[in-house]
C-alpha atoms as a PDB file:
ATOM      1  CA  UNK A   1     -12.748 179.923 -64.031  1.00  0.00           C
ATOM      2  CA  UNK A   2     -12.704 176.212 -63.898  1.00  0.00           C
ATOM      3  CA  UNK A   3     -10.969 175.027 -60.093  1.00  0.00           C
ATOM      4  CA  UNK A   4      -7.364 175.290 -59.829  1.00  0.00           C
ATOM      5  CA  UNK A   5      -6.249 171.498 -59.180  1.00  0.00           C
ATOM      6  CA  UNK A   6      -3.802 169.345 -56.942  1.00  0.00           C
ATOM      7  CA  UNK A   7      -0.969 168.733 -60.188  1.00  0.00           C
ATOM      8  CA  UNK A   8      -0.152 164.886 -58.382  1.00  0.00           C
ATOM      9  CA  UNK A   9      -4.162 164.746 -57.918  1.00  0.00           C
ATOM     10  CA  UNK A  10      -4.332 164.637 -61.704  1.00  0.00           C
ATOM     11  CA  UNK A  11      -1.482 162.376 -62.830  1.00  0.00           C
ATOM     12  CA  UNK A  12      -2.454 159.910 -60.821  1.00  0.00           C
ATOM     13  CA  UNK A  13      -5.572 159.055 -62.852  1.00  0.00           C
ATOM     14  CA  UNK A  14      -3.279 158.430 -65.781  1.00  0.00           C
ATOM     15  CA  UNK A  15      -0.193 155.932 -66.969  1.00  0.00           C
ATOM     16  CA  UNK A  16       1.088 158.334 -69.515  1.00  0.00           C
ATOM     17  CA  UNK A  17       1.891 162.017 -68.995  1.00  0.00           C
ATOM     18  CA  UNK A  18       3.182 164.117 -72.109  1.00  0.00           C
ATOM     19  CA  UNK A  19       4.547 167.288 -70.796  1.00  0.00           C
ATOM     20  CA  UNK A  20       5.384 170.405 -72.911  1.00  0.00           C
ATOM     21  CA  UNK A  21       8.804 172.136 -72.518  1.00  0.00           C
ATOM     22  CA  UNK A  22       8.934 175.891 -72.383  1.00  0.00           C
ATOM     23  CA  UNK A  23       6.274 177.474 -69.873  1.00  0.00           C
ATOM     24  CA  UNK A  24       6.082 173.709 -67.837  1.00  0.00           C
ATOM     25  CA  UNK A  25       9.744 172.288 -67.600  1.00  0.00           C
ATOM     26  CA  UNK A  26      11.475 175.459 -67.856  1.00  0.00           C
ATOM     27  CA  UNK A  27      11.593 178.923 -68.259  1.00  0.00           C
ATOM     28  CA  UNK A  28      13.021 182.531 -69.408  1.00  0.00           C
ATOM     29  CA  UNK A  29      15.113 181.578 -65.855  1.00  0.00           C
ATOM     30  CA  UNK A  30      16.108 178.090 -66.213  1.00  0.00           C
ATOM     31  CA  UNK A  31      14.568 174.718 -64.918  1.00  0.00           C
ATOM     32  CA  UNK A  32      11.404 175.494 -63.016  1.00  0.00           C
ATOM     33  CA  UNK A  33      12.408 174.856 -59.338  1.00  0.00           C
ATOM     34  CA  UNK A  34      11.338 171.861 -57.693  1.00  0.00           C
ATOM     35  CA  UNK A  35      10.326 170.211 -61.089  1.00  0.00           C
ATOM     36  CA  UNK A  36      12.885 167.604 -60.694  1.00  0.00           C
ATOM     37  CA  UNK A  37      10.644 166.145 -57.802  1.00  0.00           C
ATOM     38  CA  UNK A  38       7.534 165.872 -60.932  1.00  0.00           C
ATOM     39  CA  UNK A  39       9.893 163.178 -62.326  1.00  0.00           C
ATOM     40  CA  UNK A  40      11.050 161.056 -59.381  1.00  0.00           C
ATOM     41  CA  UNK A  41       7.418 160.853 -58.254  1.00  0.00           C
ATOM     42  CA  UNK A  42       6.819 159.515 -62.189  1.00  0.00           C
ATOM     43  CA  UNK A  43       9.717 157.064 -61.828  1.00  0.00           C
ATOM     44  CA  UNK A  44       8.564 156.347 -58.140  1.00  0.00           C
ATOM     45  CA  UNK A  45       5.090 155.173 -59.499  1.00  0.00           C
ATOM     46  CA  UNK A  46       5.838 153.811 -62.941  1.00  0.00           C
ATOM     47  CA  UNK A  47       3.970 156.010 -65.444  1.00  0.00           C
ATOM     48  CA  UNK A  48       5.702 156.685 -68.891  1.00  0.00           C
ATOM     49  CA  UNK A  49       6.479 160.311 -69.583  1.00  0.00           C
ATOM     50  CA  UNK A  50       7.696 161.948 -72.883  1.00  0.00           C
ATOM     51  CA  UNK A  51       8.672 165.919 -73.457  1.00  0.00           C
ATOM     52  CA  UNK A  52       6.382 166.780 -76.945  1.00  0.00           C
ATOM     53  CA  UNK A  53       7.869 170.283 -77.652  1.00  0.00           C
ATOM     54  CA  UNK A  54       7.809 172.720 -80.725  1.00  0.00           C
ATOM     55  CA  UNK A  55      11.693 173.774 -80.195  1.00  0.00           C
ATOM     56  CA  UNK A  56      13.247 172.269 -83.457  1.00  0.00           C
ATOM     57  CA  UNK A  57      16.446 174.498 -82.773  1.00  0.00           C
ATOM     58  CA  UNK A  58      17.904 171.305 -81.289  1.00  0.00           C
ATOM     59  CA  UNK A  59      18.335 167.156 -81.640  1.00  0.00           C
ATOM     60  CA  UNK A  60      16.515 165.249 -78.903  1.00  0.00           C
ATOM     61  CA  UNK A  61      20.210 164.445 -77.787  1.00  0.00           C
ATOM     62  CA  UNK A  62      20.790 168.406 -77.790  1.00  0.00           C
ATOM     63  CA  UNK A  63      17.739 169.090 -75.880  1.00  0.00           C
ATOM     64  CA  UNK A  64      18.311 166.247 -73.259  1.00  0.00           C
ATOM     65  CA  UNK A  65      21.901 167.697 -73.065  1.00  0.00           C
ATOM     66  CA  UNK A  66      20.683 171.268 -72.261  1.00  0.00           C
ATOM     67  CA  UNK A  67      18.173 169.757 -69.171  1.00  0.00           C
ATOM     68  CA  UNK A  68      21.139 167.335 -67.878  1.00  0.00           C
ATOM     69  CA  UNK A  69      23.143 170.864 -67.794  1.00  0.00           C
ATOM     70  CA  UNK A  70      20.568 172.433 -65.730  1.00  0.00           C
ATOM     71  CA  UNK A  71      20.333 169.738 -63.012  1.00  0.00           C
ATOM     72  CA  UNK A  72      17.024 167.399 -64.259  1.00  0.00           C
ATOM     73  CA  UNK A  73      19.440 164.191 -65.259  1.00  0.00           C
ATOM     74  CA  UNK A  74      16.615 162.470 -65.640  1.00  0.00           C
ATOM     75  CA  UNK A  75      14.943 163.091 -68.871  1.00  0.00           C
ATOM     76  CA  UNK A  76      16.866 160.901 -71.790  1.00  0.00           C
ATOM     77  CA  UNK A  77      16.783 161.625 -75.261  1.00  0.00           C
ATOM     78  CA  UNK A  78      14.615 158.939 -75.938  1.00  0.00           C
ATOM     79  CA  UNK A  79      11.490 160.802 -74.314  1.00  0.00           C
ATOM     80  CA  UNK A  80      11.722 163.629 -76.379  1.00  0.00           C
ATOM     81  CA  UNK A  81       9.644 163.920 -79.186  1.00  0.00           C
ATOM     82  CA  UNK A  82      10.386 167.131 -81.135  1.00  0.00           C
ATOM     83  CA  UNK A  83       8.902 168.981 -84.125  1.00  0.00           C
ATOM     84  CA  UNK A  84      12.901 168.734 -85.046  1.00  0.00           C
ATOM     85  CA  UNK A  85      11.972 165.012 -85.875  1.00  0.00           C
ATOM     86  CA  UNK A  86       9.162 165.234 -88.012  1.00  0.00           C
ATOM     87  CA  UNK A  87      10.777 167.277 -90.092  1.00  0.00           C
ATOM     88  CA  UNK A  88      13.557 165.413 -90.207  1.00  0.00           C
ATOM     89  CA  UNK A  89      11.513 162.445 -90.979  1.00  0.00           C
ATOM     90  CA  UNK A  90       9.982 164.413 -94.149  1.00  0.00           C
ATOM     91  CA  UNK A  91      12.707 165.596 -95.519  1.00  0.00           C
ATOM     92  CA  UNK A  92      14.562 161.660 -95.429  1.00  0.00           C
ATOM     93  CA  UNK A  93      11.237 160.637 -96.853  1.00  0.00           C
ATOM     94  CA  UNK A  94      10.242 163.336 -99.709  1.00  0.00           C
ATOM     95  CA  UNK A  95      13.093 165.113-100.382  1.00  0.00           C
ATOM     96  CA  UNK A  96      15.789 163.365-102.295  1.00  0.00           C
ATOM     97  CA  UNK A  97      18.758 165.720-103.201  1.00  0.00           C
ATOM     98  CA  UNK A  98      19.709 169.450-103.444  1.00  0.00           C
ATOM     99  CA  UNK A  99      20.046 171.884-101.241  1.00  0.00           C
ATOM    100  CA  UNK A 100      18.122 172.731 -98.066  1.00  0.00           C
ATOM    101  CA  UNK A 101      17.683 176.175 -97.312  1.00  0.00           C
ATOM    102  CA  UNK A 102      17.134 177.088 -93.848  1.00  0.00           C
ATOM    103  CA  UNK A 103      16.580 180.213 -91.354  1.00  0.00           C
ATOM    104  CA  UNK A 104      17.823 179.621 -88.327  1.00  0.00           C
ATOM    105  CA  UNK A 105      21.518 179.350 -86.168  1.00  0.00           C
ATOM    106  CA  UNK A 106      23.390 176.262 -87.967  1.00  0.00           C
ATOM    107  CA  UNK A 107      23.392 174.536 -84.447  1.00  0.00           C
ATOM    108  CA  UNK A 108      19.406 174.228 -85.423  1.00  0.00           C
ATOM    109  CA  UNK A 109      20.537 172.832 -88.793  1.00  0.00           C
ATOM    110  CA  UNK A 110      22.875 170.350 -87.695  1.00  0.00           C
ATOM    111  CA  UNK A 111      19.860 167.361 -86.803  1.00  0.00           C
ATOM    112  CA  UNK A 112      18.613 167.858 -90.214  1.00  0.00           C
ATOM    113  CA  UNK A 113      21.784 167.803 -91.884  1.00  0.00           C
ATOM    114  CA  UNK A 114      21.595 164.125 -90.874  1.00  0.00           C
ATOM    115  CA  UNK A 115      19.548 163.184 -93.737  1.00  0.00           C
ATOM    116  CA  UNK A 116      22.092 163.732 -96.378  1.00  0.00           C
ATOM    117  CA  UNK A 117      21.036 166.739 -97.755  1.00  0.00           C
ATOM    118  CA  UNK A 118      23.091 169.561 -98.850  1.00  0.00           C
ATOM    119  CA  UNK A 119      21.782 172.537 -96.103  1.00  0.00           C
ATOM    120  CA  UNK A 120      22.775 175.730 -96.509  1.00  0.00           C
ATOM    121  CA  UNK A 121      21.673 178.989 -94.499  1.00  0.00           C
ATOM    122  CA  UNK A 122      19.223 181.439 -96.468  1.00  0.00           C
ATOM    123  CA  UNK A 123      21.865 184.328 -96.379  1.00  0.00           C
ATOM    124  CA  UNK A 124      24.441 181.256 -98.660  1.00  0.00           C
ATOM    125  CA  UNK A 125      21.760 181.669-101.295  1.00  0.00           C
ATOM    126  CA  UNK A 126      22.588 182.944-104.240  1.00  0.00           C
ATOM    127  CA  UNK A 127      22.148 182.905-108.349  1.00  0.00           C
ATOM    128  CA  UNK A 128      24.507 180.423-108.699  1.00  0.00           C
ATOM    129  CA  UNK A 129      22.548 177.753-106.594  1.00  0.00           C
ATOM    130  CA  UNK A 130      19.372 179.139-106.293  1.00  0.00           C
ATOM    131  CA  UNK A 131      17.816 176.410-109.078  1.00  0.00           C
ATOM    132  CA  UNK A 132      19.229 173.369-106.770  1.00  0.00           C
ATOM    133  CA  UNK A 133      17.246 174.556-103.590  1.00  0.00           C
ATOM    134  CA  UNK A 134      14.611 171.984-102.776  1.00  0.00           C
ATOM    135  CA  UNK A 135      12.931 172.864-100.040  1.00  0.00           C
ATOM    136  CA  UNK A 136      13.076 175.845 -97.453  1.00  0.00           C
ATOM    137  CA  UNK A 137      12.488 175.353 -93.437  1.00  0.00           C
ATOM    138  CA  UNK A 138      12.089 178.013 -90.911  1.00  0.00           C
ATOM    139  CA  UNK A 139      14.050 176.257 -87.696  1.00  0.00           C
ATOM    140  CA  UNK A 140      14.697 179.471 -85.206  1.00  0.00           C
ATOM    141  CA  UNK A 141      14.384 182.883 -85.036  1.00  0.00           C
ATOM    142  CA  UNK A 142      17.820 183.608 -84.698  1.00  0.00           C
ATOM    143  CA  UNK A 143      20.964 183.411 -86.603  1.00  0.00           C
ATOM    144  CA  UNK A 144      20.106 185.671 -89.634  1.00  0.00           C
ATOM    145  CA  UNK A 145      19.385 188.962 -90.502  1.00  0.00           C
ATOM    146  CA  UNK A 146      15.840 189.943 -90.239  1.00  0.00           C
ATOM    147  CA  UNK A 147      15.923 192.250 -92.954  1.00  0.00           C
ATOM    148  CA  UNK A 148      18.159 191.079 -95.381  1.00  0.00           C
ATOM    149  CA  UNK A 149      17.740 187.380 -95.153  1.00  0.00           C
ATOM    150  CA  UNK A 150      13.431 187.730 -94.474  1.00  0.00           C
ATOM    151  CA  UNK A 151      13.287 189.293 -97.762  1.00  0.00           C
ATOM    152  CA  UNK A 152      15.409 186.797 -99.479  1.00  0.00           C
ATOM    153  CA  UNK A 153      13.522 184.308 -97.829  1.00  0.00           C
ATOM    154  CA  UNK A 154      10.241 185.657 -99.837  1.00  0.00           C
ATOM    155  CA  UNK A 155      11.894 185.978-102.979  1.00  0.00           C
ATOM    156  CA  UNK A 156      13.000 182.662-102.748  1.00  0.00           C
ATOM    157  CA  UNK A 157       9.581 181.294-102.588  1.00  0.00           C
ATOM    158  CA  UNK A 158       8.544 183.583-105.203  1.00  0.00           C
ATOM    159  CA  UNK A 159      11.182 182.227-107.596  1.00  0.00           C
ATOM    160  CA  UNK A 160      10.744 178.281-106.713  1.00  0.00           C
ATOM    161  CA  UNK A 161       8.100 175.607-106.524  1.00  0.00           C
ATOM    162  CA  UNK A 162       9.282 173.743-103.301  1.00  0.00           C
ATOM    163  CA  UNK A 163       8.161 172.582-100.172  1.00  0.00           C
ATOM    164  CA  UNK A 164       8.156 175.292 -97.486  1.00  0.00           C
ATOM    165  CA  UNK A 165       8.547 173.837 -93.786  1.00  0.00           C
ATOM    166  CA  UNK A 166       7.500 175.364 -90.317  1.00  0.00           C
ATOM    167  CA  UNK A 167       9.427 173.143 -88.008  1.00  0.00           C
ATOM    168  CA  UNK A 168       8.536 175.118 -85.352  1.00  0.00           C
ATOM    169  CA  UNK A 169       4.931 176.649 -85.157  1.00  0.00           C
ATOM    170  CA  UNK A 170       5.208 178.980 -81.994  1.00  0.00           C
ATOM    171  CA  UNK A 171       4.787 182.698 -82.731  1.00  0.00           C
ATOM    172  CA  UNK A 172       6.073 183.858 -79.369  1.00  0.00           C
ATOM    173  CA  UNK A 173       7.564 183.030 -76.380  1.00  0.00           C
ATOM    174  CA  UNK A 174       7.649 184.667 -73.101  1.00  0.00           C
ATOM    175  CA  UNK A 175      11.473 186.943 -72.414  1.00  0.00           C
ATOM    176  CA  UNK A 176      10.166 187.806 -68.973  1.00  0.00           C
ATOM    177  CA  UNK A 177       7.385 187.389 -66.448  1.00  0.00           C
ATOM    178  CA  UNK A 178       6.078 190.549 -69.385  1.00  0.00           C
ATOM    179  CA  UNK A 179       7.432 190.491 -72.485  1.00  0.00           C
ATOM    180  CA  UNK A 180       7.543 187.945 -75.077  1.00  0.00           C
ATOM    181  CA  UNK A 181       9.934 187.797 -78.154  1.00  0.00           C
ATOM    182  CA  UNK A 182       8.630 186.745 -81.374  1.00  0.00           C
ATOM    183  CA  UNK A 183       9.101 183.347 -82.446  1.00  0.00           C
ATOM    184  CA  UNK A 184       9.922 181.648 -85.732  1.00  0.00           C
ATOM    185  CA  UNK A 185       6.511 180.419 -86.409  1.00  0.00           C
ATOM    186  CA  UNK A 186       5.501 183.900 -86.027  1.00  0.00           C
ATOM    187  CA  UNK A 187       7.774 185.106 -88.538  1.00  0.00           C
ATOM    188  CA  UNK A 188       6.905 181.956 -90.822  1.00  0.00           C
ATOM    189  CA  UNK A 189       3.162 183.398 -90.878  1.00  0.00           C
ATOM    190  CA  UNK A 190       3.975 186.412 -91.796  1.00  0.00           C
ATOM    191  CA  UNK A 191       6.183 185.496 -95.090  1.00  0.00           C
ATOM    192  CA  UNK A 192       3.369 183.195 -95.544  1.00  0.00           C
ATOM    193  CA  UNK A 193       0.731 185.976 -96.183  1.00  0.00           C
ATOM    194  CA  UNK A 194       3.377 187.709 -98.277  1.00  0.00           C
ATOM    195  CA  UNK A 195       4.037 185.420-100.609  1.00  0.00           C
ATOM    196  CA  UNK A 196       0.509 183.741-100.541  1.00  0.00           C
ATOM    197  CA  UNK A 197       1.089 180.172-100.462  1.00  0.00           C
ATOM    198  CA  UNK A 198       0.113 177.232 -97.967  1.00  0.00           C
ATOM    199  CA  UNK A 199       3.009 176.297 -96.040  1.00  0.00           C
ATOM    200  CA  UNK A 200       3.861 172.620 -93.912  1.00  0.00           C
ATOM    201  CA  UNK A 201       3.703 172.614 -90.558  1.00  0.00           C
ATOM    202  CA  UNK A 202       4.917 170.517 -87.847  1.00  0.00           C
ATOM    203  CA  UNK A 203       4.211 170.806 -84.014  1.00  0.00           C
ATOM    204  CA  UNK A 204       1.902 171.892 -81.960  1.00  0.00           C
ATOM    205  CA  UNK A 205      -1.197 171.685 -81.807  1.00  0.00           C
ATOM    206  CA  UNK A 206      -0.930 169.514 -85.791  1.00  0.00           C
ATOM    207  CA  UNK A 207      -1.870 165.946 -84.513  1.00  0.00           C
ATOM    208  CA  UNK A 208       1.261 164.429 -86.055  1.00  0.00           C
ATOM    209  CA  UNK A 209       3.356 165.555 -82.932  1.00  0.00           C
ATOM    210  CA  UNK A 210       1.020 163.320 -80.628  1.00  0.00           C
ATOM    211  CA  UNK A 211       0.448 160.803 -82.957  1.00  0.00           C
ATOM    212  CA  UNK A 212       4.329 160.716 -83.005  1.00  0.00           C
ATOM    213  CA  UNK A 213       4.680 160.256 -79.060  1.00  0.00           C
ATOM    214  CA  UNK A 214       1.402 157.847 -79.379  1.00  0.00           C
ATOM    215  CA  UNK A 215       3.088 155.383 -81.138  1.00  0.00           C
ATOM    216  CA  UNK A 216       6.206 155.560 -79.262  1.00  0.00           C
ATOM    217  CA  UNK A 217       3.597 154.583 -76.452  1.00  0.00           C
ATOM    218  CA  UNK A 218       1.914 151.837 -77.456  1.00  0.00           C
ATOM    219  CA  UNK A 219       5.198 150.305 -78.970  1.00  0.00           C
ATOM    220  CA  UNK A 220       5.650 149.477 -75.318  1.00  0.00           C
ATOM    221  CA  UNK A 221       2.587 148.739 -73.869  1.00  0.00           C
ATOM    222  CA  UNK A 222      -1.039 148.735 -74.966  1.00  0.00           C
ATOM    223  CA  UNK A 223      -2.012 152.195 -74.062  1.00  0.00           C
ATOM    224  CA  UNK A 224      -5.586 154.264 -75.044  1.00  0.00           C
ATOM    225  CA  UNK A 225      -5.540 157.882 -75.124  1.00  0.00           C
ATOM    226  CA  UNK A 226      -7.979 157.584 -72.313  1.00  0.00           C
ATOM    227  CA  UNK A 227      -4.638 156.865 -70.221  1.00  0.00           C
ATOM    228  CA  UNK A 228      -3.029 160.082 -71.379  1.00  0.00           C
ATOM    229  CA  UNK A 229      -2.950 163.358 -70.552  1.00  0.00           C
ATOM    230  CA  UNK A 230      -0.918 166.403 -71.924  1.00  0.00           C
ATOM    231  CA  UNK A 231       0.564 169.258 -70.013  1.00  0.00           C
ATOM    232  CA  UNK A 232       0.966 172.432 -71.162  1.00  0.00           C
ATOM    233  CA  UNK A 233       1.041 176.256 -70.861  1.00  0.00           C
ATOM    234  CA  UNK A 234      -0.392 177.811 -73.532  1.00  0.00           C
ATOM    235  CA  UNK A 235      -4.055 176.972 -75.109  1.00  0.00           C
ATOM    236  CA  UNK A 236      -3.672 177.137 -78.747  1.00  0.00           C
ATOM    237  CA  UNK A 237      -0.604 174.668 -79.237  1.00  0.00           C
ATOM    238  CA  UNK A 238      -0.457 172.596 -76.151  1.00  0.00           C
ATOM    239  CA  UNK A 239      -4.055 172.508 -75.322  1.00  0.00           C
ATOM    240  CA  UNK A 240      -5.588 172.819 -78.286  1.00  0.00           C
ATOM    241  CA  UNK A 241      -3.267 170.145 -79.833  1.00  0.00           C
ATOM    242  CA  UNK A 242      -4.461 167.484 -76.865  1.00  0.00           C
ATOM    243  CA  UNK A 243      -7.620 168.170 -77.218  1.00  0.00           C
ATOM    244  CA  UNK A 244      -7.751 167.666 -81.228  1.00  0.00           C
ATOM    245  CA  UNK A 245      -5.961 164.538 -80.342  1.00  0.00           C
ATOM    246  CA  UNK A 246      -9.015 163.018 -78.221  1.00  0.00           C
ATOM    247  CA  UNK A 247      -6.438 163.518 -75.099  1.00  0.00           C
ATOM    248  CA  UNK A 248      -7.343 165.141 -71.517  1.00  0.00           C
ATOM    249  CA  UNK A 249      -5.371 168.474 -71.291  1.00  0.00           C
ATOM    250  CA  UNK A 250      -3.991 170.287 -68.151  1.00  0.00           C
ATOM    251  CA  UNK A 251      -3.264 173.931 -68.021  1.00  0.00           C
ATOM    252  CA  UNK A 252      -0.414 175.092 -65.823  1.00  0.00           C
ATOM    253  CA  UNK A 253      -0.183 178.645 -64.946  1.00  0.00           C
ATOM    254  CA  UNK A 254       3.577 178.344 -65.068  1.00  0.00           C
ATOM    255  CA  UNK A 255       4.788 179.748 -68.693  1.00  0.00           C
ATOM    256  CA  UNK A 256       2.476 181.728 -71.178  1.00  0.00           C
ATOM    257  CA  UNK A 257      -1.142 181.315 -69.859  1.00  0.00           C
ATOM    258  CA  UNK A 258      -1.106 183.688 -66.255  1.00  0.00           C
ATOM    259  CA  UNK A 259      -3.401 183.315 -63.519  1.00  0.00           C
ATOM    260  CA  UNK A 260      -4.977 186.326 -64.333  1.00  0.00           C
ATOM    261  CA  UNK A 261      -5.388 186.034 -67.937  1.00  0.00           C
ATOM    262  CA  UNK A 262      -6.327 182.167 -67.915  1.00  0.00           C
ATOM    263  CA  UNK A 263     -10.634 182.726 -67.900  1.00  0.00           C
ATOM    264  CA  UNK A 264     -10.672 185.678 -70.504  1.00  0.00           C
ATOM    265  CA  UNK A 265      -8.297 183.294 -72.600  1.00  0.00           C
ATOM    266  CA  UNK A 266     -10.028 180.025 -72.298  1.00  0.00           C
ATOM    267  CA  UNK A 267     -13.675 182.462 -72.714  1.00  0.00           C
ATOM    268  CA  UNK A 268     -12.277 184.340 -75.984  1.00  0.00           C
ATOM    269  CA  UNK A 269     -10.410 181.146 -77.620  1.00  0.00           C
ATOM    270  CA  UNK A 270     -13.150 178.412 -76.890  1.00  0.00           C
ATOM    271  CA  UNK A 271     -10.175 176.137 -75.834  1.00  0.00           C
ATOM    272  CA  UNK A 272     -10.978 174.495 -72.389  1.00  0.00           C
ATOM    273  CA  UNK A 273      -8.850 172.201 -70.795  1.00  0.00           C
ATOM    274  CA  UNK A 274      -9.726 169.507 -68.779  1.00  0.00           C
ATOM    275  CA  UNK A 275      -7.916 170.603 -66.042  1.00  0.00           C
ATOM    276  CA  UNK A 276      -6.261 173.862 -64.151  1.00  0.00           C
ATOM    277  CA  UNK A 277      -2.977 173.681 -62.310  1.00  0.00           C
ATOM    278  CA  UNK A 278      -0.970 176.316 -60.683  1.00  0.00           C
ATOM    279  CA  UNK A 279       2.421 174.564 -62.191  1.00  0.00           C
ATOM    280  CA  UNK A 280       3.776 170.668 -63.090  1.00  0.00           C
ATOM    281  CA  UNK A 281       5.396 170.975 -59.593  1.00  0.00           C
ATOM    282  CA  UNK A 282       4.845 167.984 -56.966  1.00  0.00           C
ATOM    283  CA  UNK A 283       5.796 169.134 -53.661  1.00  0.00           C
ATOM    284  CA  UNK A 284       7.931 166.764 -51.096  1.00  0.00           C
ATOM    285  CA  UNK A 285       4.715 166.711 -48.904  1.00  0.00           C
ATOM    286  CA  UNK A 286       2.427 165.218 -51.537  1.00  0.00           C
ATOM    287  CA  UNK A 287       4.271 162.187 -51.827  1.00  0.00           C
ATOM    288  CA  UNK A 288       2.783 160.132 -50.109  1.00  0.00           C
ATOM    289  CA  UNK A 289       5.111 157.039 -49.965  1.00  0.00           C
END
């Protein structure tokens, strides 16, 4: 296995750090501890950080919310760039009127909801409005019935020629330091190979997340993607997303990828990062002020 680095060793080759959320920032038991010292040594030095995550179950303001909740004040809404956003962005920009169907809890509906559209859960779905859906996005993987609503969900798509939307492409997430629980983009892939057709996806590891961040860079400063690096936990989103974007990529140990899995994974998948850290965690000592 490639050597397991110094986390502050790494960052400070680079200006911009984008960190994943789940598996880096936090976990199954809250904010990771000590993380909170990651970001004053970022403010300390002056290097530009943003939070690129799949979760599209909440606003940026939502998300930023939840961390100020947990103790890390520090992260704004303004550097967190979610799938949430780009799917927000396509809807304002392709579709015009009707309803939105969605599966998901309606607290993940309420940031697209913003665009003017009618949205309406999958289980609201009916023969009385079923001709003036217009698109259907799978936001979380809770807040419907898995039976009921999944099927309806197929049928759907069966019946109508619309846009179908992953807003969030994970297919599981770690429930403890074993399990994992599946996630919506899991479930999205397998209605996809039900009904047979190709659906849109935003997040990780599709470029448009980090082309999305990107240009919320270098609207500030002129940045390459030599000067960034992305953070994450697990190899076929985070890593394999950085790399497809021409960006270094660090793998912490910290969330989905463990210590003792990380070689077979990185062997098996073909994904390599650049680098190998035990977590995003810089420790008091390594300072150095």
């Amino acid at each position: 296995m490639q050597r397991v680095e110094n986390f502050k060793s790494i960052i400070d080759k680079y200006k911009v750090i984008f960190f994943d959320a789940f598996g880096v920032l936090k976990n199954y038991n809250g904010i990771l501890p000590g993380i909170e010292k990651t970001f004053e040594y970022l403010e300390a030095h002056g290097k530009e950080y943003y939070i690129v995550t799949n979760d599209a179950s909440r606003s940026p303001a939502q998300l930023a919310e939840s961390y100020h909740r947990a103790g890390l004040n520090i992260i704004s809404a303004d550097k967190i760039v979610s799938s949430g956003m780009l799917t927000k962005e396509y809807l304002d920009l392709q579709v015009k009127d009707g309803i939105v169907a969605y599966l998901g809890t309606t607290q993940s509906a309420h940031y697209i909801e913003s665009s003017g559209l009618h949205t309406l859960p999958v289980s609201e779905i009916n023969a009385s409005n079923i001709d003036k859906v217009n698109a259907l996005i799978f936001l979380d993987d809770e807040g419907f019935d898995w039976a009921k609503d999944l099927n309806k969900t197929v049928n759907l798509i069966r019946k109508r020629t619309i846009p179908v939307i992953v807003a969030n492409t994970d297919r599981a997430y770690p429930l403890t330091i074993t399990d994992v629980s599946i996630a919506i983009g899991g479930i999205a892939a397998m209605v996809e190979s039900v009904v047979g057709k190709q659906f849109i996806r935003f997040g990780k590891p599709d470029s448009q997340m980090f082309m999305f961040a990107y240009d919320l860079v270098r609207a500030k400063s002129t940045i390459n993607k030599t000067e960034i690096i992305m953070v994450g936990d697990t190899l076929n989103t985070d890593i394999l997303g950085g790399n497809k974007f021409g960006l270094d990529t660090v793998l912490v140990l910290s969330g989905n990828t463990l210590a003792r899995d990380a070689e077979s994974r990185i062997i098996a998948t073909g994904i390599a990062p650049t680098y190998i850290c035990d977590s995003a965690v810089i420790e008091d000592g390594d300072f150095g002020f």
